[in-house]
PDB file of N, CA and C in Angstrom:
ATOM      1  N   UNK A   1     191.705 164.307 126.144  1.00  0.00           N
ATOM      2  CA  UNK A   1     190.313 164.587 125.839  1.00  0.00           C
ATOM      3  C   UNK A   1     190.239 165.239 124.453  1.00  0.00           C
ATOM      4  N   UNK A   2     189.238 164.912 123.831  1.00  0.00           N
ATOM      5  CA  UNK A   2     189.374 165.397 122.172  1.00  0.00           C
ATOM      6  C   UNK A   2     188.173 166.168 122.530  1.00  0.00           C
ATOM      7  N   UNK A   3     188.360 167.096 121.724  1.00  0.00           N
ATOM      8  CA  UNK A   3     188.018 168.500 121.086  1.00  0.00           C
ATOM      9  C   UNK A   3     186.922 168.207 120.801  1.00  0.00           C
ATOM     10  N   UNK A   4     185.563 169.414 120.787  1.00  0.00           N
ATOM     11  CA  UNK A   4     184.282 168.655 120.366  1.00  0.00           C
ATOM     12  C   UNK A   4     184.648 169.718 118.732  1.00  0.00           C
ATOM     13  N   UNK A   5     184.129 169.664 117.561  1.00  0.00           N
ATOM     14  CA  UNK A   5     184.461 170.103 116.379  1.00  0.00           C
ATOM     15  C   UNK A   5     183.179 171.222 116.220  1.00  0.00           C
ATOM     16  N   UNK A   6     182.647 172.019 116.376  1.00  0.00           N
ATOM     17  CA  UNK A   6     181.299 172.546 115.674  1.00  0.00           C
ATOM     18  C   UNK A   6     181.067 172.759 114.421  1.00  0.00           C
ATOM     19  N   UNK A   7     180.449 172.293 113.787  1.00  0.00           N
ATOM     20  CA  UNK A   7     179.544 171.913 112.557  1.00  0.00           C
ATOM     21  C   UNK A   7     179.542 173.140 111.437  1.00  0.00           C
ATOM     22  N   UNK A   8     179.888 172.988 110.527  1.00  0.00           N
ATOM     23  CA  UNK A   8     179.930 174.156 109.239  1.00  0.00           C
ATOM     24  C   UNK A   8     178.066 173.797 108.499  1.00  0.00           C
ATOM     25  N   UNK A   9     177.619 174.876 108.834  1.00  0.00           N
ATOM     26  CA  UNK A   9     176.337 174.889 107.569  1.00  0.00           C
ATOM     27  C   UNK A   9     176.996 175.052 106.453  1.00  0.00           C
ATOM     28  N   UNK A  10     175.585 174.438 105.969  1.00  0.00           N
ATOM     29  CA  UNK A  10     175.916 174.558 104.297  1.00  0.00           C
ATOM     30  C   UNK A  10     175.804 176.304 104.241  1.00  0.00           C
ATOM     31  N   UNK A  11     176.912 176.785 103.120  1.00  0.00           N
ATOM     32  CA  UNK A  11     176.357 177.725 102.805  1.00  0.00           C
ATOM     33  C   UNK A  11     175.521 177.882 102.122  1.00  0.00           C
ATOM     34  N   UNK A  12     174.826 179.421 102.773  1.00  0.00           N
ATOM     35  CA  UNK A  12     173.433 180.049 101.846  1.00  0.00           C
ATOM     36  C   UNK A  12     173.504 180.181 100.249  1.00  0.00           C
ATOM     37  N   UNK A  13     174.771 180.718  99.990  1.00  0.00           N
ATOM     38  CA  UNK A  13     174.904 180.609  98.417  1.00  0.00           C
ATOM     39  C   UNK A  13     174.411 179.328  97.792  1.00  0.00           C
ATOM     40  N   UNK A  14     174.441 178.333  98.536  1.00  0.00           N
ATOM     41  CA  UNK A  14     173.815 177.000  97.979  1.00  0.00           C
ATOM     42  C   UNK A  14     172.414 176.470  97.578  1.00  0.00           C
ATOM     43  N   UNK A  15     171.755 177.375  98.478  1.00  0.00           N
ATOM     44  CA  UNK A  15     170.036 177.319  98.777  1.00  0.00           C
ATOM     45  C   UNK A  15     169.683 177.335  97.177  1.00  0.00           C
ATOM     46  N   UNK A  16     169.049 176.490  96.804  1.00  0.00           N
ATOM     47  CA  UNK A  16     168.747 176.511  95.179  1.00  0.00           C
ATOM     48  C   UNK A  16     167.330 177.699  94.989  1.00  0.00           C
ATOM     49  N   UNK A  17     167.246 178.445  94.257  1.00  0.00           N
ATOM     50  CA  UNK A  17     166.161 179.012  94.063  1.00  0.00           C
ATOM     51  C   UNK A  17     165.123 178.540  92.977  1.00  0.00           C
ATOM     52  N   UNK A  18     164.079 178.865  93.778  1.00  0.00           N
ATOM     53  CA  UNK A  18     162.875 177.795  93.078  1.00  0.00           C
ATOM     54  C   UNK A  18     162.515 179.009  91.855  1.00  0.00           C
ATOM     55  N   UNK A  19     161.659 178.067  90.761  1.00  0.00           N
ATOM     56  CA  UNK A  19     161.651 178.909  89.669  1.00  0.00           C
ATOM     57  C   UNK A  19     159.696 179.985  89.753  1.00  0.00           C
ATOM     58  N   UNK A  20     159.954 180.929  89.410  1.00  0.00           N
ATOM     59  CA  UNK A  20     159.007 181.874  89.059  1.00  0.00           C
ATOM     60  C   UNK A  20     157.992 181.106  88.369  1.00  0.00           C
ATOM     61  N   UNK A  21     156.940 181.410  89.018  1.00  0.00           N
ATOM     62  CA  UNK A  21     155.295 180.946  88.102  1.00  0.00           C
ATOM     63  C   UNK A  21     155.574 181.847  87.287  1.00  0.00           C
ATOM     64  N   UNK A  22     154.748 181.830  85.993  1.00  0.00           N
ATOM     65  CA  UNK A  22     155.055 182.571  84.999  1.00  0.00           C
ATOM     66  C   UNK A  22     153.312 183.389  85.232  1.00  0.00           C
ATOM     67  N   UNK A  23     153.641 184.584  84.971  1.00  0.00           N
ATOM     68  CA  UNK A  23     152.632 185.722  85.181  1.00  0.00           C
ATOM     69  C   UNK A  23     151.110 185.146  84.472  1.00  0.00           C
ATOM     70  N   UNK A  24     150.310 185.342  85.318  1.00  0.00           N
ATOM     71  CA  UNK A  24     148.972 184.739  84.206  1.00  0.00           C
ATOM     72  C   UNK A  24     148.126 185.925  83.959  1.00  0.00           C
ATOM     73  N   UNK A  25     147.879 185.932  82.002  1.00  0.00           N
ATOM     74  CA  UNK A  25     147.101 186.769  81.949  1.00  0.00           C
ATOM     75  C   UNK A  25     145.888 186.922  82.297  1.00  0.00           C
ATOM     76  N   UNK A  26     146.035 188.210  82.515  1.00  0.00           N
ATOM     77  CA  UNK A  26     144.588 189.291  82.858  1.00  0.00           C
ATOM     78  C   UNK A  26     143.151 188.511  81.834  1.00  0.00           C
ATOM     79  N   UNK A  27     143.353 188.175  81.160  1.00  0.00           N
ATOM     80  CA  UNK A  27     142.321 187.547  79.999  1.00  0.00           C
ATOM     81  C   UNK A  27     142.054 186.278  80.964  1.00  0.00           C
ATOM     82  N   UNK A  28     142.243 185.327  81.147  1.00  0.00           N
ATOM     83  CA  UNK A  28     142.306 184.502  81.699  1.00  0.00           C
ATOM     84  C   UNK A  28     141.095 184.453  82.628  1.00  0.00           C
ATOM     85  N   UNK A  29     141.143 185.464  83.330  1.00  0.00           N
ATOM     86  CA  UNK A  29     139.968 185.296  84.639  1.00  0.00           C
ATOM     87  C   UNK A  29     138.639 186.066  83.996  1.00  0.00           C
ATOM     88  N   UNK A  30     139.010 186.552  82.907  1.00  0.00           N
ATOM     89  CA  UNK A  30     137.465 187.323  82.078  1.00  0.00           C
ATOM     90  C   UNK A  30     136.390 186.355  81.494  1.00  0.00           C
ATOM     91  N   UNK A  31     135.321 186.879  81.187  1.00  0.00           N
ATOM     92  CA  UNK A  31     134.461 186.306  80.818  1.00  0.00           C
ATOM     93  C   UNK A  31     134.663 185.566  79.250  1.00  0.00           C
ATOM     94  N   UNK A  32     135.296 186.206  78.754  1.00  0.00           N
ATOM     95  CA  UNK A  32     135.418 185.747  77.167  1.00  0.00           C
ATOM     96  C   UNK A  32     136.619 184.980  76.860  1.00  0.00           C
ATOM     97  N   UNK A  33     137.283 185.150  78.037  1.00  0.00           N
ATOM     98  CA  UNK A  33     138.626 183.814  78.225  1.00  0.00           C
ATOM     99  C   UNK A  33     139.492 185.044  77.290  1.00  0.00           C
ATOM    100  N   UNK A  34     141.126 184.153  76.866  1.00  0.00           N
ATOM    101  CA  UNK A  34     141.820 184.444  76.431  1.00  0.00           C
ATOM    102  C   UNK A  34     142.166 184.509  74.973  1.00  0.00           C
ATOM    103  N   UNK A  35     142.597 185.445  73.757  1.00  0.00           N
ATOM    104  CA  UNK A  35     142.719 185.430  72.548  1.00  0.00           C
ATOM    105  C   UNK A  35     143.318 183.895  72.365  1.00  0.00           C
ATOM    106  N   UNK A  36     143.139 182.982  71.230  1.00  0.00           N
ATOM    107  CA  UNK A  36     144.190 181.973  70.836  1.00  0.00           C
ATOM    108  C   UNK A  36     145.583 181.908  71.409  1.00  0.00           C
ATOM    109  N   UNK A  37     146.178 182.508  70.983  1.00  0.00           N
ATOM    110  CA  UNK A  37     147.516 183.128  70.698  1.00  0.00           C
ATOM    111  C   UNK A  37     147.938 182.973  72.316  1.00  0.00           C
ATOM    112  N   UNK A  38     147.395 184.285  73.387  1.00  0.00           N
ATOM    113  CA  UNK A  38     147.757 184.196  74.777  1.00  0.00           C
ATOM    114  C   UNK A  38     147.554 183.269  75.389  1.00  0.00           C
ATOM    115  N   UNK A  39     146.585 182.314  75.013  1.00  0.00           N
ATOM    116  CA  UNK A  39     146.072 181.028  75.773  1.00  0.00           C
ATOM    117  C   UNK A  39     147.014 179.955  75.815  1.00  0.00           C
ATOM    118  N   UNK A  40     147.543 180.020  74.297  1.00  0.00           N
ATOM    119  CA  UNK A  40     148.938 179.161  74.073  1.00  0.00           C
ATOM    120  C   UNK A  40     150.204 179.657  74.306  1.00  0.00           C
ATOM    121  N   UNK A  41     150.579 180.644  74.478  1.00  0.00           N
ATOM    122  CA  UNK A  41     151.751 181.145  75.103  1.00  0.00           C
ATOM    123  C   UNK A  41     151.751 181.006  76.805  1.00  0.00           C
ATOM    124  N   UNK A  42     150.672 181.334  76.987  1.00  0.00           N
ATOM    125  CA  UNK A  42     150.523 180.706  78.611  1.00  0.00           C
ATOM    126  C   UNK A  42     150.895 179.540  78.624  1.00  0.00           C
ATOM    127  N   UNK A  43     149.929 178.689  78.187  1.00  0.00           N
ATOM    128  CA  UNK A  43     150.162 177.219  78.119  1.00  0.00           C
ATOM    129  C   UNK A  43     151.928 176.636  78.039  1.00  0.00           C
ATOM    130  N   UNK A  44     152.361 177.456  76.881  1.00  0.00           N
ATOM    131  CA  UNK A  44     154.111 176.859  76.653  1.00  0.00           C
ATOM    132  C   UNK A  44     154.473 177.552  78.027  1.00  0.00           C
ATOM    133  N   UNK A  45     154.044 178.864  78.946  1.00  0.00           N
ATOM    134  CA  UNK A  45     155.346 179.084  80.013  1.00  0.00           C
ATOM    135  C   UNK A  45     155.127 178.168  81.150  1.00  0.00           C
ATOM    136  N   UNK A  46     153.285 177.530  81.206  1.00  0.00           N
ATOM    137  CA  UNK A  46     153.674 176.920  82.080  1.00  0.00           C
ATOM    138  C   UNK A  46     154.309 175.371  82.178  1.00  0.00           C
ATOM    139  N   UNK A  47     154.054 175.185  80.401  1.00  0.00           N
ATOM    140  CA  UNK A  47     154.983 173.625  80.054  1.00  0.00           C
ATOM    141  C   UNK A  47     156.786 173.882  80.887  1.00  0.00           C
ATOM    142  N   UNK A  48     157.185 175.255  80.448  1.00  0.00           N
ATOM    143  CA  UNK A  48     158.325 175.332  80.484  1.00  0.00           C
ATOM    144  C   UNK A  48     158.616 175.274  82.153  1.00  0.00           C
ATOM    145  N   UNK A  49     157.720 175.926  83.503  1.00  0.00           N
ATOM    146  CA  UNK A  49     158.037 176.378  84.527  1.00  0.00           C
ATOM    147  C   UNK A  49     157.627 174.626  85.037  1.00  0.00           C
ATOM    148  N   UNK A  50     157.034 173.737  84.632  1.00  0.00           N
ATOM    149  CA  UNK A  50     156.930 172.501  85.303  1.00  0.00           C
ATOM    150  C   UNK A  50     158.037 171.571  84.458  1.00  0.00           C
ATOM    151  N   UNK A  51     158.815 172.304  83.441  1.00  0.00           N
ATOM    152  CA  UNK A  51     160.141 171.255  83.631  1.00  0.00           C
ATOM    153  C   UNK A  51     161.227 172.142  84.419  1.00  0.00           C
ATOM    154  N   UNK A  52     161.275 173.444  84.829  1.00  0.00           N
ATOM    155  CA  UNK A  52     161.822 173.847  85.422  1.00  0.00           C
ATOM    156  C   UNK A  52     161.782 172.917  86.872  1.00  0.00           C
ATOM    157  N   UNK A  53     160.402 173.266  87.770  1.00  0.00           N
ATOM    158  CA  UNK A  53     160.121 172.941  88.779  1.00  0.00           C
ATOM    159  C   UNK A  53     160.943 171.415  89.176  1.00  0.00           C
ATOM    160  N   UNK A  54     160.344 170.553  87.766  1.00  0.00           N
ATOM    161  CA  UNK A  54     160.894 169.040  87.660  1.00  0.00           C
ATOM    162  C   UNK A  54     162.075 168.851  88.457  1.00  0.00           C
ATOM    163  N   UNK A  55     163.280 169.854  87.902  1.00  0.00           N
ATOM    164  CA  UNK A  55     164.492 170.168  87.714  1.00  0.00           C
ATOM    165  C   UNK A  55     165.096 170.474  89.230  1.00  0.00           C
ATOM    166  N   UNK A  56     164.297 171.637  89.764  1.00  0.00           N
ATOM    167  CA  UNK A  56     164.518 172.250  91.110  1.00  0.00           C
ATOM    168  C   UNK A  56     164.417 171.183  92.114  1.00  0.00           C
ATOM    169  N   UNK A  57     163.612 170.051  92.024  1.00  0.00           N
ATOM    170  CA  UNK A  57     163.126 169.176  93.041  1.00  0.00           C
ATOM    171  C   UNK A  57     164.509 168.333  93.439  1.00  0.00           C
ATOM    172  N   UNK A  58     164.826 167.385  93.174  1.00  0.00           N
ATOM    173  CA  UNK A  58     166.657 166.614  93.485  1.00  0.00           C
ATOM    174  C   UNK A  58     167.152 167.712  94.093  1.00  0.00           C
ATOM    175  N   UNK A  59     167.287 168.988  93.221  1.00  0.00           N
ATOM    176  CA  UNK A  59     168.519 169.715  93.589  1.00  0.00           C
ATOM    177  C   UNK A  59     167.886 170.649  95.534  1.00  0.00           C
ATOM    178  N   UNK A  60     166.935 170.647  95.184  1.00  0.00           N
ATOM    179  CA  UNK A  60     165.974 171.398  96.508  1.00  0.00           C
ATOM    180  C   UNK A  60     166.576 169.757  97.674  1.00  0.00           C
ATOM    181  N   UNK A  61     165.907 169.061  97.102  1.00  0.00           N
ATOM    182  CA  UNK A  61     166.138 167.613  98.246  1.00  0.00           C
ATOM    183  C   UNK A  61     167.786 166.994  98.572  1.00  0.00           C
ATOM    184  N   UNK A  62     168.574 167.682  97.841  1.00  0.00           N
ATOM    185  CA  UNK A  62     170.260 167.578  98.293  1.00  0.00           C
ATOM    186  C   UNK A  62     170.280 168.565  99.102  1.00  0.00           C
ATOM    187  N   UNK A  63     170.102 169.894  99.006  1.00  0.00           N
ATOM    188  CA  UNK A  63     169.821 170.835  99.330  1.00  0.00           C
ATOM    189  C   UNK A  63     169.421 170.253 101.144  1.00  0.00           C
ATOM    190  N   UNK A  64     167.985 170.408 101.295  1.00  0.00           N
ATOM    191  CA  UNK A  64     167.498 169.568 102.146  1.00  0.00           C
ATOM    192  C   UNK A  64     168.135 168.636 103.074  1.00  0.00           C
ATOM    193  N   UNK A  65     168.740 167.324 102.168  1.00  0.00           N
ATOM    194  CA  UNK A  65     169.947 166.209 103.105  1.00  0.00           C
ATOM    195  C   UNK A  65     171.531 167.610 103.823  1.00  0.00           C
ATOM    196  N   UNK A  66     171.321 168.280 103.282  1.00  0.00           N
ATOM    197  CA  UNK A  66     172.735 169.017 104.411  1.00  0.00           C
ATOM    198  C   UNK A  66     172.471 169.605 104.857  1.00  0.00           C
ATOM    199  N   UNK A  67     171.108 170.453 104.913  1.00  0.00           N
ATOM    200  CA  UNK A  67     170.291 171.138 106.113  1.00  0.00           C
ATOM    201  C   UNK A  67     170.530 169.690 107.328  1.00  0.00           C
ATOM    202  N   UNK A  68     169.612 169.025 106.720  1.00  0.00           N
ATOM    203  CA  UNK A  68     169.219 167.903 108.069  1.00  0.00           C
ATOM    204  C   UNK A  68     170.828 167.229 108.905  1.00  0.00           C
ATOM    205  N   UNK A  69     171.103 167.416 107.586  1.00  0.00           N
ATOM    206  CA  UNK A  69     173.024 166.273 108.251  1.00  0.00           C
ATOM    207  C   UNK A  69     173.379 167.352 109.095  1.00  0.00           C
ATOM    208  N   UNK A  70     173.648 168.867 108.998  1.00  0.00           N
ATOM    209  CA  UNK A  70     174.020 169.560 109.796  1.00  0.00           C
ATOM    210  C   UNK A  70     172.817 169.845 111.338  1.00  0.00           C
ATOM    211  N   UNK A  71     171.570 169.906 110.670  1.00  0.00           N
ATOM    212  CA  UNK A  71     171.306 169.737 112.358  1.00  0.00           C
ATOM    213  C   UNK A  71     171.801 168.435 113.352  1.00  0.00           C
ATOM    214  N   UNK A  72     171.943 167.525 112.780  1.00  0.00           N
ATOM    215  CA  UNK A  72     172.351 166.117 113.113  1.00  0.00           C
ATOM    216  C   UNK A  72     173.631 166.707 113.524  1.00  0.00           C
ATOM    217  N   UNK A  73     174.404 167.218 113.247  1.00  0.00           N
ATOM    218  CA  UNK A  73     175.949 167.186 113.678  1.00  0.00           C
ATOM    219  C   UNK A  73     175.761 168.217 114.623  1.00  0.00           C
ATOM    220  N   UNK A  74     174.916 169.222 114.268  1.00  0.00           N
ATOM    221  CA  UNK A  74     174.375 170.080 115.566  1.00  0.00           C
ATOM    222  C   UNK A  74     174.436 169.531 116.992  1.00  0.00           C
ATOM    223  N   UNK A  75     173.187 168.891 117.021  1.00  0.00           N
ATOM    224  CA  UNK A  75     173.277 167.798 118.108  1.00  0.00           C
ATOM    225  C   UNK A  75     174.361 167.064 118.666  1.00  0.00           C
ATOM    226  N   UNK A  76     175.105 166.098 117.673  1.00  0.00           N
ATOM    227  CA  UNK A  76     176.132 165.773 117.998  1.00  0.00           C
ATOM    228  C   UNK A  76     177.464 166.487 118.845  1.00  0.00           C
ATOM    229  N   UNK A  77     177.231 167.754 118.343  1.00  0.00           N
ATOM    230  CA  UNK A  77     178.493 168.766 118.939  1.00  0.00           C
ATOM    231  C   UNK A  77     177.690 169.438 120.472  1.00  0.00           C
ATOM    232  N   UNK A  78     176.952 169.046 120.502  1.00  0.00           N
ATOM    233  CA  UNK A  78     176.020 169.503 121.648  1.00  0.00           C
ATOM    234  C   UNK A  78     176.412 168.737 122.571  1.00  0.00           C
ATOM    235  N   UNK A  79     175.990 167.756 122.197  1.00  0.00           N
ATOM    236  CA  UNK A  79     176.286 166.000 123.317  1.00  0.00           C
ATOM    237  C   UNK A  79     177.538 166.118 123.781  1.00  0.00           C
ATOM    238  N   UNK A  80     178.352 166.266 122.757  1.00  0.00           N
ATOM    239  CA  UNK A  80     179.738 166.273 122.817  1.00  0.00           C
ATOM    240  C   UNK A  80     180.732 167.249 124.015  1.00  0.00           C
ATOM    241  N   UNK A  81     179.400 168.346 123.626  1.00  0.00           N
ATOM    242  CA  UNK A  81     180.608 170.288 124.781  1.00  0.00           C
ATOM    243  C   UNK A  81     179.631 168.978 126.169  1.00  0.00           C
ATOM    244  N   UNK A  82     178.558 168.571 125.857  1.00  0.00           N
ATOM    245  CA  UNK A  82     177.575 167.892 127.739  1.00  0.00           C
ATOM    246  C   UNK A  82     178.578 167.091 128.191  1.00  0.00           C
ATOM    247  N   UNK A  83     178.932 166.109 127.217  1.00  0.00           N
ATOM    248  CA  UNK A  83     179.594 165.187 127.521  1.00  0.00           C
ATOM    249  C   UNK A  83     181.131 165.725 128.218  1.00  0.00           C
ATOM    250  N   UNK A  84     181.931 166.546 127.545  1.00  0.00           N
ATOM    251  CA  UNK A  84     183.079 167.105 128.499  1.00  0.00           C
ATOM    252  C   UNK A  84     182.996 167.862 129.523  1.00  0.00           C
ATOM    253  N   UNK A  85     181.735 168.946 129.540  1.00  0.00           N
ATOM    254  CA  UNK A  85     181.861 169.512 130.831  1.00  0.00           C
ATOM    255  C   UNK A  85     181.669 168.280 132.256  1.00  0.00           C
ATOM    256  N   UNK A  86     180.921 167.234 131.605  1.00  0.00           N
ATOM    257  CA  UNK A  86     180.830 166.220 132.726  1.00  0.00           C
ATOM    258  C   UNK A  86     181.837 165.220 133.474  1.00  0.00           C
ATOM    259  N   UNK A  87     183.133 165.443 132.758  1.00  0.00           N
ATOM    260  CA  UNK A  87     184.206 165.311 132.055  1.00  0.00           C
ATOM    261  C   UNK A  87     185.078 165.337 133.658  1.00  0.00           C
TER     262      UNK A  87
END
């Protein structure tokens, strides 16, 4: 009778961390809007945080495929201890 194996998670060190919205100024929600200057520096962090985001997405969805493969093998090792105690 073979051995049922139980399943290694991915490790947590792996979990990709998603990137920080970039702080929005206080000007922003006022009536007179934002100086030039802050309006466009906003503008570049959030150019920069949606190629970040871009970036995070594949690596989040690999991420994702070994969550799911390991519940899958979850199961499998489940079936497996049913299947021998029936054994």
């Amino acid at each position: 009778m073979a051995a049922c194996t139980p399943p290694e998670p991915p490790p947590a060190s792996a979990r990709p961390a998603k990137p920080a919205l970039p702080p929005k100024p206080a000007c922003l929600d006022a009536k007179e809007g934002c100086p030039g200057w802050e309006a466009y520096s906003y503008n570049d962090a959030i150019k920069a945080y949606n190629l970040q985001a871009q970036a995070f997405r594949p690596i989040a969805e690999a991420y994702l495929q070994k969550l799911n493969a390991y519940v899958k093998a979850s199961a499998d090792y489940a079936q497996c201890e049913v299947n021998a105690m029936q054994k």
